[in-house]
C-alpha atoms as a PDB file:
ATOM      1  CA  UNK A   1     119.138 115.127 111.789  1.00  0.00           C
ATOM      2  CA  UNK A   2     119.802 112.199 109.339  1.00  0.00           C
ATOM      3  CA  UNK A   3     122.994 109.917 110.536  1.00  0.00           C
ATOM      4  CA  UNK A   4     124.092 106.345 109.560  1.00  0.00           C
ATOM      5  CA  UNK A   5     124.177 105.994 113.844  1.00  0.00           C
ATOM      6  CA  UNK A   6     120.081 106.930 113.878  1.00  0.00           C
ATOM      7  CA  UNK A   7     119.622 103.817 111.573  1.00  0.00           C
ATOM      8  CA  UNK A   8     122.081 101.568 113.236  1.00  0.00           C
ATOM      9  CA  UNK A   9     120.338 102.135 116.529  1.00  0.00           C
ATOM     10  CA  UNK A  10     116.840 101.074 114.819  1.00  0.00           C
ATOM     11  CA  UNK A  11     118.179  97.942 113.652  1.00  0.00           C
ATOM     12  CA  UNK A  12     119.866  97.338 117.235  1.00  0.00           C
ATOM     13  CA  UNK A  13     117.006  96.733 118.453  1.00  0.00           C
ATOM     14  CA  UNK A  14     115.433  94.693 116.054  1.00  0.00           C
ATOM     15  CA  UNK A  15     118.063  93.544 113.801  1.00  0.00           C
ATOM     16  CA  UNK A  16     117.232  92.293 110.598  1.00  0.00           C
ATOM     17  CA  UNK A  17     118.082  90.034 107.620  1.00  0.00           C
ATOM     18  CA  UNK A  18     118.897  91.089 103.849  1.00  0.00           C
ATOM     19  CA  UNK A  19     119.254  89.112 100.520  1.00  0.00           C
ATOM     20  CA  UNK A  20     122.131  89.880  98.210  1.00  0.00           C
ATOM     21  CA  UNK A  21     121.370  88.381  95.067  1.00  0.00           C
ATOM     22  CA  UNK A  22     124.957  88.325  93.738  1.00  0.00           C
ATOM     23  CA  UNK A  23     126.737  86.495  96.628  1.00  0.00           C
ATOM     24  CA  UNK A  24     129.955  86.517  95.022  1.00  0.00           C
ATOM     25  CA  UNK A  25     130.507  89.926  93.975  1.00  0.00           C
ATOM     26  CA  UNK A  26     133.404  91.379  95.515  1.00  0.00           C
ATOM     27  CA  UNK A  27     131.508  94.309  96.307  1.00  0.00           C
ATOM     28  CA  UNK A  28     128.687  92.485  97.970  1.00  0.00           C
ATOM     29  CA  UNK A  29     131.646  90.260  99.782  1.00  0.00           C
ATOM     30  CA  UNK A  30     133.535  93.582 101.747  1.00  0.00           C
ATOM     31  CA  UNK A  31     129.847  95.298 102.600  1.00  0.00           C
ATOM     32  CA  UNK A  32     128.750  91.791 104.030  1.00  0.00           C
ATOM     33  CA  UNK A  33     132.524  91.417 105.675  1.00  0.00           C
ATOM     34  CA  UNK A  34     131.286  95.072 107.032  1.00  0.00           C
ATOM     35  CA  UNK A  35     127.873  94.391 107.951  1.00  0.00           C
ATOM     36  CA  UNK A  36     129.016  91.544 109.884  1.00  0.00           C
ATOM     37  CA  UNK A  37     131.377  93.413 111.929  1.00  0.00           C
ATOM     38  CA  UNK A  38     128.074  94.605 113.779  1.00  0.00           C
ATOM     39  CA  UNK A  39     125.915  92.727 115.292  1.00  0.00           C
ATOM     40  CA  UNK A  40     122.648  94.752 113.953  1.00  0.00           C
ATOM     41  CA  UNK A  41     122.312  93.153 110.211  1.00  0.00           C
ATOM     42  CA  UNK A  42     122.760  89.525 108.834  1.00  0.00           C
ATOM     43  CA  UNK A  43     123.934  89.211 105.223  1.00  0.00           C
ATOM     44  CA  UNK A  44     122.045  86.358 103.425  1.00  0.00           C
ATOM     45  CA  UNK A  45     123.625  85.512 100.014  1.00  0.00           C
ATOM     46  CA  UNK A  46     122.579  84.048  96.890  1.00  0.00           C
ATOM     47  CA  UNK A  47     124.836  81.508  95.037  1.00  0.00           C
ATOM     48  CA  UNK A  48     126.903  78.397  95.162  1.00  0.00           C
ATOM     49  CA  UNK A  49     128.229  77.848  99.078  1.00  0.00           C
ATOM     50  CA  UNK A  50     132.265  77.302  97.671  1.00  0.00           C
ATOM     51  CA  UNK A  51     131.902  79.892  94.939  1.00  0.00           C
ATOM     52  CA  UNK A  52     131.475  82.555  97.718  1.00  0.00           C
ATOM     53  CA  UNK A  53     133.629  81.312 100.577  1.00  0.00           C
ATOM     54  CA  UNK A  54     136.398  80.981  98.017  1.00  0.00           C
ATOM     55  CA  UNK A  55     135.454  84.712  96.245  1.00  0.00           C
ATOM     56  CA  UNK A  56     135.223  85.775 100.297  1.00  0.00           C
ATOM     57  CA  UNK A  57     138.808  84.155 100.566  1.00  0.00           C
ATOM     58  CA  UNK A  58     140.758  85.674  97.746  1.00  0.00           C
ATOM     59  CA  UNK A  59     139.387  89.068  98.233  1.00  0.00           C
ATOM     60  CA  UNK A  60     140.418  88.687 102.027  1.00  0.00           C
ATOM     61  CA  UNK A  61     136.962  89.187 103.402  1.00  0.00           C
ATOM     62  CA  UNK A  62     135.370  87.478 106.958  1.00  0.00           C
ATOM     63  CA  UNK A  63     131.975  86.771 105.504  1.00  0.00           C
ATOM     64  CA  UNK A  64     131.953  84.110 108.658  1.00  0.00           C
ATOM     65  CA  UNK A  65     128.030  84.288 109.812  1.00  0.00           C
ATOM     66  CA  UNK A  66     126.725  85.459 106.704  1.00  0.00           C
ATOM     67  CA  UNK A  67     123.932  82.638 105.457  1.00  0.00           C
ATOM     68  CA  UNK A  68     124.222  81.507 102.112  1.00  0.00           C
ATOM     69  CA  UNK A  69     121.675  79.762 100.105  1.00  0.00           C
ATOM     70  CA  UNK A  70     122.292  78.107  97.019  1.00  0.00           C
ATOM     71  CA  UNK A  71     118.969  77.891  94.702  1.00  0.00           C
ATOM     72  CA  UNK A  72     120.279  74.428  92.911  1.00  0.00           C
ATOM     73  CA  UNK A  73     120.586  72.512  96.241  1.00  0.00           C
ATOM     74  CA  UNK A  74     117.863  75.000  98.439  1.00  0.00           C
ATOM     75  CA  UNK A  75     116.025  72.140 100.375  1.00  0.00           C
ATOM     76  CA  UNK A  76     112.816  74.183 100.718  1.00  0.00           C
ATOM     77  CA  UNK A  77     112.551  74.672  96.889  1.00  0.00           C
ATOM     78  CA  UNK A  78     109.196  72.573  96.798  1.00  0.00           C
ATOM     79  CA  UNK A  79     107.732  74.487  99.247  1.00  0.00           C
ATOM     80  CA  UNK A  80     109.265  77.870  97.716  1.00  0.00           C
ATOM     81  CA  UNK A  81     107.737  77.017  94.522  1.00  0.00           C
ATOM     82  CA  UNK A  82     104.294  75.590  95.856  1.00  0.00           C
ATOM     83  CA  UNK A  83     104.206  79.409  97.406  1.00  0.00           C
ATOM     84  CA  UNK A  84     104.885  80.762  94.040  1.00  0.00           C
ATOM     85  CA  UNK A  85     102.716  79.425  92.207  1.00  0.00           C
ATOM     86  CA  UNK A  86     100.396  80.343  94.610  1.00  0.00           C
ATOM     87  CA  UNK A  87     101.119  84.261  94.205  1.00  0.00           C
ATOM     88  CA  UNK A  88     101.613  84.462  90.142  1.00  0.00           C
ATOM     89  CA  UNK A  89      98.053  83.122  90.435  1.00  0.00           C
ATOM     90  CA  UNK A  90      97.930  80.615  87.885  1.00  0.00           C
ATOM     91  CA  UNK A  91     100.180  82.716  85.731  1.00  0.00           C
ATOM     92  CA  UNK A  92     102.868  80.362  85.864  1.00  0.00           C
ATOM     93  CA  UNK A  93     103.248  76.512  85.869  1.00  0.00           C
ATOM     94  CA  UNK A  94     105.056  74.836  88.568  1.00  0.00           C
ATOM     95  CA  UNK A  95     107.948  73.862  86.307  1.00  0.00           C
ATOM     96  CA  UNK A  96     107.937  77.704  85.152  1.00  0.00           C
ATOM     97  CA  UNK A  97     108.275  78.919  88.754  1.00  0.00           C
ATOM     98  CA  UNK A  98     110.864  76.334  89.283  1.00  0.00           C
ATOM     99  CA  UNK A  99     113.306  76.843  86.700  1.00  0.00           C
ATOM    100  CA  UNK A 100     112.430  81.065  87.539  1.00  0.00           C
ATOM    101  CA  UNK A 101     113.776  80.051  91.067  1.00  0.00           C
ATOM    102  CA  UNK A 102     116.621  78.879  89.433  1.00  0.00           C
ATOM    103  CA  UNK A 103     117.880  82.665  89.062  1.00  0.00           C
ATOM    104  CA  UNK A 104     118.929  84.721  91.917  1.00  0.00           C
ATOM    105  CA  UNK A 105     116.950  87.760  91.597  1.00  0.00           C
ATOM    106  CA  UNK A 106     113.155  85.628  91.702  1.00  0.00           C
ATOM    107  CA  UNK A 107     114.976  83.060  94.476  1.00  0.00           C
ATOM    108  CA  UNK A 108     116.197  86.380  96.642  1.00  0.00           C
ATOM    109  CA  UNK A 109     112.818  87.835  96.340  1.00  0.00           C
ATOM    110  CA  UNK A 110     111.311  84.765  97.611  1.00  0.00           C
ATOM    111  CA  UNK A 111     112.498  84.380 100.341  1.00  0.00           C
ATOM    112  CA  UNK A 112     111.788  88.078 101.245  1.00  0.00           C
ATOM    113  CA  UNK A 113     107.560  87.105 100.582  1.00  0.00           C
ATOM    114  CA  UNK A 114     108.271  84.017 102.267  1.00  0.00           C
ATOM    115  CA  UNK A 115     109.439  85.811 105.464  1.00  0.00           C
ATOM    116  CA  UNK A 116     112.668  84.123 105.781  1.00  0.00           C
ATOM    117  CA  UNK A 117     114.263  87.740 105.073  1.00  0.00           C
ATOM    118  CA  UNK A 118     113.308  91.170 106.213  1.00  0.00           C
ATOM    119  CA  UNK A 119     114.686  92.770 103.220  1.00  0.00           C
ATOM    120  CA  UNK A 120     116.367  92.864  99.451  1.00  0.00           C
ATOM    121  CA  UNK A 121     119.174  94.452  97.992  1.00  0.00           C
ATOM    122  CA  UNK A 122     119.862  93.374  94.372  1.00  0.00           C
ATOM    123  CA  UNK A 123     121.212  95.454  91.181  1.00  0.00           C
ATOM    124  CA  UNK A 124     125.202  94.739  91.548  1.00  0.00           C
ATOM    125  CA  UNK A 125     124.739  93.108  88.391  1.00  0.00           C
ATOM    126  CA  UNK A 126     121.111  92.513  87.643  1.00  0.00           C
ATOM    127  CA  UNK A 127     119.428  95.786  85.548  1.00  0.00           C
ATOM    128  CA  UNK A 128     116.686  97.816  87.609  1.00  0.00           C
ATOM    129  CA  UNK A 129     113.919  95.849  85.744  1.00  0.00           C
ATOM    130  CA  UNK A 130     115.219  92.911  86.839  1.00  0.00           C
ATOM    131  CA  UNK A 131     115.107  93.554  90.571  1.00  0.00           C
ATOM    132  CA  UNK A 132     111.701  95.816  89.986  1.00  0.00           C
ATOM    133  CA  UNK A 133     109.774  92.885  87.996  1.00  0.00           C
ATOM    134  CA  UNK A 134     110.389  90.168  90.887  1.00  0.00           C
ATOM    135  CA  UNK A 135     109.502  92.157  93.419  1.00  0.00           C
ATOM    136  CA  UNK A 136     106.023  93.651  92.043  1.00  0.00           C
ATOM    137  CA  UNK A 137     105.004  89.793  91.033  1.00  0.00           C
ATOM    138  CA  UNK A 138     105.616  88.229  94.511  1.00  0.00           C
ATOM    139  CA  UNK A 139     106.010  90.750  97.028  1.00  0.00           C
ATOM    140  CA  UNK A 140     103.659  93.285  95.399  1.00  0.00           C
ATOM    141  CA  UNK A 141     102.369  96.443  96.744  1.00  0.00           C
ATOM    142  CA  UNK A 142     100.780  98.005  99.900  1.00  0.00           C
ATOM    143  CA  UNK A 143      97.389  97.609 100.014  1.00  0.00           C
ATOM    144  CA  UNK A 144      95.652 100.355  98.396  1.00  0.00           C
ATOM    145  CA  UNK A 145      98.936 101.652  96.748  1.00  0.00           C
ATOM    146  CA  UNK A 146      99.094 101.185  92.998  1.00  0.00           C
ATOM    147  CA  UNK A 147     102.341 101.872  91.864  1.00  0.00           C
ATOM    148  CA  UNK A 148     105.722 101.496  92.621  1.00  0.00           C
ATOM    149  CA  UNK A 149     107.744 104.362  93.155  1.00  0.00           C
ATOM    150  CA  UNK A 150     111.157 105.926  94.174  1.00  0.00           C
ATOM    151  CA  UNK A 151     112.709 108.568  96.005  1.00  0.00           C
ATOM    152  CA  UNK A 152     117.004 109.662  96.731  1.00  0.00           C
ATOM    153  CA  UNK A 153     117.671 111.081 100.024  1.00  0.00           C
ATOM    154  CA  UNK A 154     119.870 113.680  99.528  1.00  0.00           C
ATOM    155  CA  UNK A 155     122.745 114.600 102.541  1.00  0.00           C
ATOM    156  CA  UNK A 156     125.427 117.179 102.894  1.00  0.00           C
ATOM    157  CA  UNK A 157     126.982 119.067 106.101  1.00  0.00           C
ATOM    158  CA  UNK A 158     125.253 121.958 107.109  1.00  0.00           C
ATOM    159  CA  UNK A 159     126.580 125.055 107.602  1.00  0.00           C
ATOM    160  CA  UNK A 160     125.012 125.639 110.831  1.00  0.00           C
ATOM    161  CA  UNK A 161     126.106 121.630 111.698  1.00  0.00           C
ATOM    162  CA  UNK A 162     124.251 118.668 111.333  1.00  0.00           C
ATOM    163  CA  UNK A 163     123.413 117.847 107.858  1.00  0.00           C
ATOM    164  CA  UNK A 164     121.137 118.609 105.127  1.00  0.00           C
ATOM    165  CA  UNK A 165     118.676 116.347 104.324  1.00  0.00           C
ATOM    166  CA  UNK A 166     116.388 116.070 101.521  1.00  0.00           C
ATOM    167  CA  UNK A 167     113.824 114.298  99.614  1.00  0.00           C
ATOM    168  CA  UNK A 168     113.051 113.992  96.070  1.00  0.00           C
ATOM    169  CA  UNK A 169     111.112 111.667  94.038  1.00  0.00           C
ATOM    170  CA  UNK A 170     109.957 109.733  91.588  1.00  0.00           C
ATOM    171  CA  UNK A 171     113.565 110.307  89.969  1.00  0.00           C
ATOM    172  CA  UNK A 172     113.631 106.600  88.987  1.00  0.00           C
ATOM    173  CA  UNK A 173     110.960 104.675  87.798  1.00  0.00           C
ATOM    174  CA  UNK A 174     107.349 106.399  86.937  1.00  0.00           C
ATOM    175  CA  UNK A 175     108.389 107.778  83.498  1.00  0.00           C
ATOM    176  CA  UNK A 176     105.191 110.635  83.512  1.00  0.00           C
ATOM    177  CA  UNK A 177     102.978 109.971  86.570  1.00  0.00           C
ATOM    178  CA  UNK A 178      99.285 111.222  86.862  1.00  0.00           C
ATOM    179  CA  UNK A 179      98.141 113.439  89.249  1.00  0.00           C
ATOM    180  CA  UNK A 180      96.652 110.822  91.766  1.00  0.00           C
ATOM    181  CA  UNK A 181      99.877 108.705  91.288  1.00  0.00           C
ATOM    182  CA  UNK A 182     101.548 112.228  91.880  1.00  0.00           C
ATOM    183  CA  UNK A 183      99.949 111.985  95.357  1.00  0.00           C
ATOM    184  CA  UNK A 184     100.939 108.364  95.973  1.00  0.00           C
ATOM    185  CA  UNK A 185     104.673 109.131  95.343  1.00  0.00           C
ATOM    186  CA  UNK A 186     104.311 112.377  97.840  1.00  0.00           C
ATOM    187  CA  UNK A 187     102.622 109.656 100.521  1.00  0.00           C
ATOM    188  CA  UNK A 188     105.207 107.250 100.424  1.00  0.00           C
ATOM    189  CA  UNK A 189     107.638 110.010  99.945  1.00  0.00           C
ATOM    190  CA  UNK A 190     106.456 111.803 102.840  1.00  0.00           C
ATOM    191  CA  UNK A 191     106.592 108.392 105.547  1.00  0.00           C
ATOM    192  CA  UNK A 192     110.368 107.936 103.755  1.00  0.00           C
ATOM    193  CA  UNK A 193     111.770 111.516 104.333  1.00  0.00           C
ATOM    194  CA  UNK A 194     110.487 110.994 108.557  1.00  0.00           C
ATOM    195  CA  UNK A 195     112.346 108.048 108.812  1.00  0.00           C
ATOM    196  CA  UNK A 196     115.664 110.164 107.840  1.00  0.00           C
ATOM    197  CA  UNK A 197     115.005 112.559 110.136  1.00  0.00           C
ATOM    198  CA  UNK A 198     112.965 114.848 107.766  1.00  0.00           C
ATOM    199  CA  UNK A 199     110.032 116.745 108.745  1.00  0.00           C
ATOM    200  CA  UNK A 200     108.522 117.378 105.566  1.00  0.00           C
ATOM    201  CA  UNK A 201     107.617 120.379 103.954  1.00  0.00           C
ATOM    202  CA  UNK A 202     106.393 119.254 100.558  1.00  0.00           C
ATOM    203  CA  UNK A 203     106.809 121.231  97.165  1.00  0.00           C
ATOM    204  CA  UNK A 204     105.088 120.300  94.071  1.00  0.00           C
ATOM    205  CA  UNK A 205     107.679 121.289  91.351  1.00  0.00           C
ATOM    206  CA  UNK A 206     106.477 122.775  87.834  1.00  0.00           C
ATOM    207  CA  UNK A 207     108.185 125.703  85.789  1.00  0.00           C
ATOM    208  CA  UNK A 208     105.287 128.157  87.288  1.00  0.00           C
ATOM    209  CA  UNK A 209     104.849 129.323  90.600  1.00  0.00           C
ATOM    210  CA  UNK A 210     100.983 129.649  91.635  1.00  0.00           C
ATOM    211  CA  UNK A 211     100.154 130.204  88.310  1.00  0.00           C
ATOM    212  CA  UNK A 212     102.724 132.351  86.623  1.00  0.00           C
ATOM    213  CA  UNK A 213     102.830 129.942  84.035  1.00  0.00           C
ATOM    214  CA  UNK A 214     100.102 128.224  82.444  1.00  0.00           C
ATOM    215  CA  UNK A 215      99.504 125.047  80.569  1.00  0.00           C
ATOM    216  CA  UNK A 216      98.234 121.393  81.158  1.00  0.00           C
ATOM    217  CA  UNK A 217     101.418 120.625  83.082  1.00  0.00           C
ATOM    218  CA  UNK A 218     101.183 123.369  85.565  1.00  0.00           C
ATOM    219  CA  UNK A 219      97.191 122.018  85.760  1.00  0.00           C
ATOM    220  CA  UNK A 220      98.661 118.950  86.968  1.00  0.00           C
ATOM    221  CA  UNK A 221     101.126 119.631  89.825  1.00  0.00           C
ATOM    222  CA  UNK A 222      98.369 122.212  91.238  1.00  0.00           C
ATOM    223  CA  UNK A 223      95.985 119.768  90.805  1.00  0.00           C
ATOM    224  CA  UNK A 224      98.124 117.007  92.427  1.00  0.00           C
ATOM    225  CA  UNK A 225      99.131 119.175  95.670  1.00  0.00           C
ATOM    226  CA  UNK A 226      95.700 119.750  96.116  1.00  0.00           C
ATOM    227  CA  UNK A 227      95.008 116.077  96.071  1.00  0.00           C
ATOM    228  CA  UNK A 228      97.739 115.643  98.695  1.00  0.00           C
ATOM    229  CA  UNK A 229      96.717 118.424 101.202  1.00  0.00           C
ATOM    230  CA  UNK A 230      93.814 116.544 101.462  1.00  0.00           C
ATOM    231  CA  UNK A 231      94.753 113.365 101.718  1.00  0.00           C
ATOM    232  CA  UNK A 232      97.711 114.507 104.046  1.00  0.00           C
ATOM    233  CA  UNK A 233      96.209 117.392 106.168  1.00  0.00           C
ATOM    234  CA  UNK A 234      98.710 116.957 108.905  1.00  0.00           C
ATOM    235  CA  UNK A 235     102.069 117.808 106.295  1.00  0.00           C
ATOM    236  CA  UNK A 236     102.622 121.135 105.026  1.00  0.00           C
ATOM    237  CA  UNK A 237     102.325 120.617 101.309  1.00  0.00           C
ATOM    238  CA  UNK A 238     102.048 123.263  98.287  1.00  0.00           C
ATOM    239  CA  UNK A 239     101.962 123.871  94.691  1.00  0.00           C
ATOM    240  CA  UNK A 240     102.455 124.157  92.240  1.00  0.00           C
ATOM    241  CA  UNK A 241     105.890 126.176  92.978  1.00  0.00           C
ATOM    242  CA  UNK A 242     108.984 126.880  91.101  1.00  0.00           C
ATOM    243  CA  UNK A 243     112.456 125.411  92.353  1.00  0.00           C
ATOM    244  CA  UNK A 244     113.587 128.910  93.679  1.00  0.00           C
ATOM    245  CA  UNK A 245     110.222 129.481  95.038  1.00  0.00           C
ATOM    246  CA  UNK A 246     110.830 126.450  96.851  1.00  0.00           C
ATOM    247  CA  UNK A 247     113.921 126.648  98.109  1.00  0.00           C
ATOM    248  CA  UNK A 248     114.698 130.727  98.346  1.00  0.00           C
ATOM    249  CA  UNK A 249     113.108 132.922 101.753  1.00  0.00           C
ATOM    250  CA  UNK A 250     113.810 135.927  99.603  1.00  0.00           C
ATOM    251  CA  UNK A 251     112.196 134.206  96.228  1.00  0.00           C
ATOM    252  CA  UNK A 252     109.173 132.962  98.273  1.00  0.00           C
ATOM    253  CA  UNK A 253     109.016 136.448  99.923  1.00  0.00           C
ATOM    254  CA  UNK A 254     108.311 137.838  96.302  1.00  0.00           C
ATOM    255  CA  UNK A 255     106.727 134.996  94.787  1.00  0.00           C
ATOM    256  CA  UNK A 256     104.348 133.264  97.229  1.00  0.00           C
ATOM    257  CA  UNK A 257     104.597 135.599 101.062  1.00  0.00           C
ATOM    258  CA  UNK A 258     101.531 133.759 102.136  1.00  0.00           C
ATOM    259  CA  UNK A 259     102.985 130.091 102.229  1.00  0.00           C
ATOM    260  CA  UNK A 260     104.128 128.172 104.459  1.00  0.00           C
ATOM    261  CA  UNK A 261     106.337 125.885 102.317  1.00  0.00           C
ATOM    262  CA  UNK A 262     108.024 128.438  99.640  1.00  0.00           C
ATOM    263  CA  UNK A 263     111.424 128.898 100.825  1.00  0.00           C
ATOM    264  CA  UNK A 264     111.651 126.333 103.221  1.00  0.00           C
ATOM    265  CA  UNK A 265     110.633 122.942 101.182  1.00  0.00           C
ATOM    266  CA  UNK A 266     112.868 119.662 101.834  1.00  0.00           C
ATOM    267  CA  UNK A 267     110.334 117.089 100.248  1.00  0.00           C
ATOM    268  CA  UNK A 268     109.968 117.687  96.272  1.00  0.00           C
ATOM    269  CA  UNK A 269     107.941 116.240  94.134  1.00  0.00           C
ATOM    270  CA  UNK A 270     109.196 116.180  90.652  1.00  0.00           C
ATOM    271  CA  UNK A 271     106.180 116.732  87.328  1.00  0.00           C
ATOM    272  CA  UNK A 272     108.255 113.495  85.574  1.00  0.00           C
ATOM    273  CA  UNK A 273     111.496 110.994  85.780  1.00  0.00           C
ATOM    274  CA  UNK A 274     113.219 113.819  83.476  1.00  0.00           C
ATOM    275  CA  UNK A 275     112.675 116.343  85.430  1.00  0.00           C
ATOM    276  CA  UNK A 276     113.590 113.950  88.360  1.00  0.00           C
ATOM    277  CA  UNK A 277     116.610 112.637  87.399  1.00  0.00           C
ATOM    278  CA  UNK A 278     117.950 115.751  86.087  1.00  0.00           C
ATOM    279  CA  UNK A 279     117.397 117.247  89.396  1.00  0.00           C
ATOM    280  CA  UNK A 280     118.967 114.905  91.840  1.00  0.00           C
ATOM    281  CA  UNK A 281     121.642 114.673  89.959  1.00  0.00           C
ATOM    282  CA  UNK A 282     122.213 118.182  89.442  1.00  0.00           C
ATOM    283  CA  UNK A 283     122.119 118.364  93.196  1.00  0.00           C
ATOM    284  CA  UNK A 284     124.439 115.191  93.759  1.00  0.00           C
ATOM    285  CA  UNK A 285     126.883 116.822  91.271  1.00  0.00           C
ATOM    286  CA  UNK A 286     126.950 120.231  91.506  1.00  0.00           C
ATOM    287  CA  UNK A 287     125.243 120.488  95.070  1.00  0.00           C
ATOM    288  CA  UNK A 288     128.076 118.383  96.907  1.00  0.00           C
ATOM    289  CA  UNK A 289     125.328 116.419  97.830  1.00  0.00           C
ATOM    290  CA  UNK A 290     125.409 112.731  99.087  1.00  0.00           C
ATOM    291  CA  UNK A 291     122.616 110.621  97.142  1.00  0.00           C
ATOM    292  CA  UNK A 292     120.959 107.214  98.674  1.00  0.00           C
ATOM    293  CA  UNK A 293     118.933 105.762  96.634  1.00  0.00           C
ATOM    294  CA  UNK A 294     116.666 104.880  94.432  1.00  0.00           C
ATOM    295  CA  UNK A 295     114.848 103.641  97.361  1.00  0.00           C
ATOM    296  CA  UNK A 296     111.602 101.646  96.600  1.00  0.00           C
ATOM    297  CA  UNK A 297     108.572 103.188  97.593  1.00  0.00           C
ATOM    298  CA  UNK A 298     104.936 101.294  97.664  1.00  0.00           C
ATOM    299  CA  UNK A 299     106.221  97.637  98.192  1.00  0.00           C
ATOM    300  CA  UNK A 300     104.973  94.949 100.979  1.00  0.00           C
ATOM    301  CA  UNK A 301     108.756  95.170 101.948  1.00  0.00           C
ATOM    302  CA  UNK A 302     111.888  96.816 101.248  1.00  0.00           C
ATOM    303  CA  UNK A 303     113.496  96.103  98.317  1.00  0.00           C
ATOM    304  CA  UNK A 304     116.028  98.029  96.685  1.00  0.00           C
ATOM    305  CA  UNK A 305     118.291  98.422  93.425  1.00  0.00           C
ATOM    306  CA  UNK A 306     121.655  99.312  93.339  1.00  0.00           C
ATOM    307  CA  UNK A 307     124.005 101.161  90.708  1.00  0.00           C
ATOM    308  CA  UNK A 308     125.804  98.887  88.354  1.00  0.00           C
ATOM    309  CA  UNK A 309     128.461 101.147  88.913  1.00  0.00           C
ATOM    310  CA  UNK A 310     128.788 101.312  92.217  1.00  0.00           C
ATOM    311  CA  UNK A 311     131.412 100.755  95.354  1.00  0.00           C
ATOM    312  CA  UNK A 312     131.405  98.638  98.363  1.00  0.00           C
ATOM    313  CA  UNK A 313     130.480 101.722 100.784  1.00  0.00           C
ATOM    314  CA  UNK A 314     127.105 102.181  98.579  1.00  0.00           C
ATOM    315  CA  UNK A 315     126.300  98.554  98.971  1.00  0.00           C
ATOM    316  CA  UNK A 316     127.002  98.997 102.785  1.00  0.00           C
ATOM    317  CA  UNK A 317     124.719 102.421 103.169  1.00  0.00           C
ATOM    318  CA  UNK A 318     122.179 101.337 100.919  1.00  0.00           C
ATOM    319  CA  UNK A 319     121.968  97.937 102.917  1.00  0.00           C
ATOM    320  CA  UNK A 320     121.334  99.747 106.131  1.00  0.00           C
ATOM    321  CA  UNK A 321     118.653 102.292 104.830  1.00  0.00           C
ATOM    322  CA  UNK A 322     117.116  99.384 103.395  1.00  0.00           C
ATOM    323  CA  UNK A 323     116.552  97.005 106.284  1.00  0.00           C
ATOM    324  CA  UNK A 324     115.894  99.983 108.055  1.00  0.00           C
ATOM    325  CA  UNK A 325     112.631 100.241 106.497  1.00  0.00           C
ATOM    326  CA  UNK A 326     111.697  96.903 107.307  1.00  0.00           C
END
């Protein structure tokens, strides 16, 4: 079962480095003051050297290890931007990329393609766009992905002990997917749920169970999980189902007795972001469930966005299931 520990031993034994983007945010300052109290997970953050170790002062925070990089007086930058260049393909001038590098969102991201760091975490202040548009121009995606996508791991105590854990996706950034980029989010979905601990059993959500319903919307989640069982023959997958289907023995006994999914899904696969975002936040909300995320799917490394709203102990979790994917 999913625990902080699991991840925390992972990056034991091959710790890691992440970029924070906005080095002197308090928030960024206590989770790096955290981090740092390991020895599993070195802070790298973006900004002027005094501007942090006097933010890192005033707030009280030992940020003392953490490696800061400033992107006015960065002594690599010629060689940062030479690599640049390089990957925007002609799409940018050299003083374009260097006045880009300027700002810590592109800067952070390069060093991430440039290998210096294992992983990102941006978003304290920057918009999702803004840490999503860096990352798909320099780090890019897997080969033979072609999207970027998201998925929230959802946790809460079990009632038998242990937690609950559960996957659901894309609840953040493909607005109405297709059904082969349907089966790309369930991939990347799929190899993101086994990290947590998850042994996926996949649903395919619509508003009709097996065909109950009909329309071109329930066409395209039955098409889609038939796409993924056979590009994924080794994970139970079905569809399309509805939520209680999913979710509910006793629904699944009625609805669907024959599969091996209804009832007992923890990996969903959401028709749109609407439907998505609704959902995990329904859970998060009304389910008492703790939500990570959104966690970038798809990438050449782990990057990931943060809440604008959020605390110092979401910085600190999503930090660690971040660099754990490195």
């Amino acid at each position: 079962m999913f625990g902080f520990g699991t991840l925390i031993d992972i990056l034991k034994k091959s710790p890691k480095k992440i970029v924070f983007t906005e080095g002197t945010d308090p928030r960024i300052l206590e989770a790096s003051a955290r981090l740092l109290s390991g020895t599993f997970l070195t802070p790298i953050l973006i900004g002027k050297e005094e501007e942090i170790r006097v933010a890192a002062e005033d707030a009280g925070f030992n940020i003392r290890g953490a490696e800061i990089y400033d992107p006015e007086n960065y002594e690599k930058m010629d060689a940062m931007v030479e690599k640049m260049v390089e990957l925007r393909k002609g799409k940018m001038t050299p003083d374009e990329c260097r006045a880009m590098l300027r700002k810590g969102n592109y800067f952070g991201t390069m060093l991430v393609a440039m290998g210096i760091a294992d992983a990102l975490l941006g978003g304290a202040t920057y918009s999702t766009a803004d840490t999503v548009r860096p990352a798909l121009q320099l780090v890019k995606t897997k080969p033979g992905n072609s999207i970027v996508s998201s998925c929230f791991i959802l946790v809460r105590p079990s009632a038998t002990g242990g937690n609950m854990v559960l996957a659901m996706a894309d609840c953040a950034i493909n607005i109405n997917p297709s059904e082969d980029e349907l089966v790309e989010i369930a991939s990347e979905t799929v190899k993101c749920a086994q990290i947590f601990g998850v042994d996926p059993k996949v649903a395919f959500l619509s508003y009709s169970t097996f065909g109950s319903g009909k329309g071109p919307d329930v066409d395209k989640m039955r098409n889609a999980a038939e796409k993924a069982k056979a590009a994924m023959p080794d994970v139970p997958i079905e569809g399309e189902l509805q939520f209680d289907a999913a979710v509910s023995p006793r629904v699944a006994e009625t609805k669907c007795p024959d599969s091996k999914v209804a009832g007992y899904a923890n990996t969903f696969i959401f028709p749109d972001i609407n439907a998505g975002n609704i959902g995990y936040k329904i859970a998060q909300r009304l389910g008492s469930f703790e939500a990570y995320g959104p966690i970038l799917l798809g990438l050449n490394a782990p990057i990931n966005d943060l809440s604008r709203g959020c605390n110092a102990q979401e910085v600190y979790s999503m930090a660690i299931i971040t660099a754990a994917l490195a």
